[in-house]
Protein backbone atom coordinates (compact mmCIF):
# COMPACT_ATOMS: atom_id res chain seq x y z
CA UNK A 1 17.01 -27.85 8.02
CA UNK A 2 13.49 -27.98 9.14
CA UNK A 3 14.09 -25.38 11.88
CA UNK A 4 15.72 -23.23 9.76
CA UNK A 5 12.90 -23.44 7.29
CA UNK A 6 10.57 -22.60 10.53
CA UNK A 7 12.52 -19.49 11.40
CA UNK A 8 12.25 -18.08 7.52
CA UNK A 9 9.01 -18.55 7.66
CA UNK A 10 8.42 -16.89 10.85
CA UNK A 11 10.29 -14.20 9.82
CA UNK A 12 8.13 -13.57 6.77
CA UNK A 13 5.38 -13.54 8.89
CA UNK A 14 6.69 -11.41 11.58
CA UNK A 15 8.01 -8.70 8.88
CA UNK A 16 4.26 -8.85 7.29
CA UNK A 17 2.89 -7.51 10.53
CA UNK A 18 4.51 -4.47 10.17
CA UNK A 19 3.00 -3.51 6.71
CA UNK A 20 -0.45 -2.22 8.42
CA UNK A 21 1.02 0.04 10.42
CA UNK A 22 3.13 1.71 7.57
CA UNK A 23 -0.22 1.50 5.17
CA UNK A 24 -1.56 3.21 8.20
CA UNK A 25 0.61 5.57 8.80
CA UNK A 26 1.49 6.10 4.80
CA UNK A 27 -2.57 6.67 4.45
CA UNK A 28 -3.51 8.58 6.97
CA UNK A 29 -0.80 11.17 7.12
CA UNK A 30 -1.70 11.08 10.66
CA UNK A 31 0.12 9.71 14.20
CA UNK A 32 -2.23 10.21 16.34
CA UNK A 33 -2.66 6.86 18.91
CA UNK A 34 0.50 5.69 17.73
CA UNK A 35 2.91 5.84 20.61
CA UNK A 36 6.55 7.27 19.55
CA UNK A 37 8.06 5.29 22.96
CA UNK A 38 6.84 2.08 22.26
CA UNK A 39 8.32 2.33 18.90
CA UNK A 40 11.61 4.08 19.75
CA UNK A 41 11.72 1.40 22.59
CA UNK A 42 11.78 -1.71 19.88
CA UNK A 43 14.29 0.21 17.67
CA UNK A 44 16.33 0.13 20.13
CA UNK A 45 15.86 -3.59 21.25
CA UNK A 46 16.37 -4.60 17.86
CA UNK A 47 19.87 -3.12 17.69
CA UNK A 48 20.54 -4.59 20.62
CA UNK A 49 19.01 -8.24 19.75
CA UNK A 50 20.80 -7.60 16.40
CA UNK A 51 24.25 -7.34 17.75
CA UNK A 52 23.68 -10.35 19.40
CA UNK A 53 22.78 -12.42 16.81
CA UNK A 54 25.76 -10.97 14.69
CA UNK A 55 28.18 -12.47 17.62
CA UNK A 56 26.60 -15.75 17.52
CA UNK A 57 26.84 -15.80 13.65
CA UNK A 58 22.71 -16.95 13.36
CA UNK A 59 21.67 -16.54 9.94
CA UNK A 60 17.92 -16.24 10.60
CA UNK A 61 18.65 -14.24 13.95
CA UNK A 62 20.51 -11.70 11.54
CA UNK A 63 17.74 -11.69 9.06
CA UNK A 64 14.69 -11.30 11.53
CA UNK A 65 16.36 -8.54 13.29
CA UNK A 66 17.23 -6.59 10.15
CA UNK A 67 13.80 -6.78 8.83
CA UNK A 68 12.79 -5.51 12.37
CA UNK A 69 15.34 -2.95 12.21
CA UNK A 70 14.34 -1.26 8.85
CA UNK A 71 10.14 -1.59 9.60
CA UNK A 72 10.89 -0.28 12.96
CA UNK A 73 13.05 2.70 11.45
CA UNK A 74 10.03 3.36 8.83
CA UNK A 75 8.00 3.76 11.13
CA UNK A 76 9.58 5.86 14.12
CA UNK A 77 10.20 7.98 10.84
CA UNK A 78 6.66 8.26 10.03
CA UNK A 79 5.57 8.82 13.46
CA UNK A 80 7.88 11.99 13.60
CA UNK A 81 6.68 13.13 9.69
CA UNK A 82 2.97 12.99 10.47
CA UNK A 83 3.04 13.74 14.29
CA UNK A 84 0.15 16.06 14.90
């Protein structure tokens, strides 16, 4: 139970990290010196982490990667909208 309560917590954390590069990118209106590979390149390590964790049946696994999966989405879409 502990561990589990670890991993939430983590996850909260990890998804927060995401929020100033969307305020960035949501502010700005503007790309520029963020790279569309790097971001495309943990999209698609998140589907693939998530597919693992949906065969193993880990709660927290799940969770973490969908959270990655939608900020990761957000912002390869932003990139693209406000490439310049």
């Amino acid at each position: 139970m502990i561990l589990q309560t670890i991993g939430f917590a983590g996850t909260i954390i990890g998804t927060i990290a995401y929020i100033p590069q969307v305020i960035s990118l949501l502010k700005n209106k503007n790309s520029k010196g963020v790279n569309i590979i790097t971001w495309t390149t943990w999209l698609v390590s998140t589907v693939m982490i998530l597919a693992y964790a949906l065969s193993i049946h880990d709660a927290v696994f799940i969770l973490v990667q969908l959270l990655n999966l939608v900020f990761n989405l957000i912002i390869v879409v932003l990139i693209i909208k406000y490439k310049t």
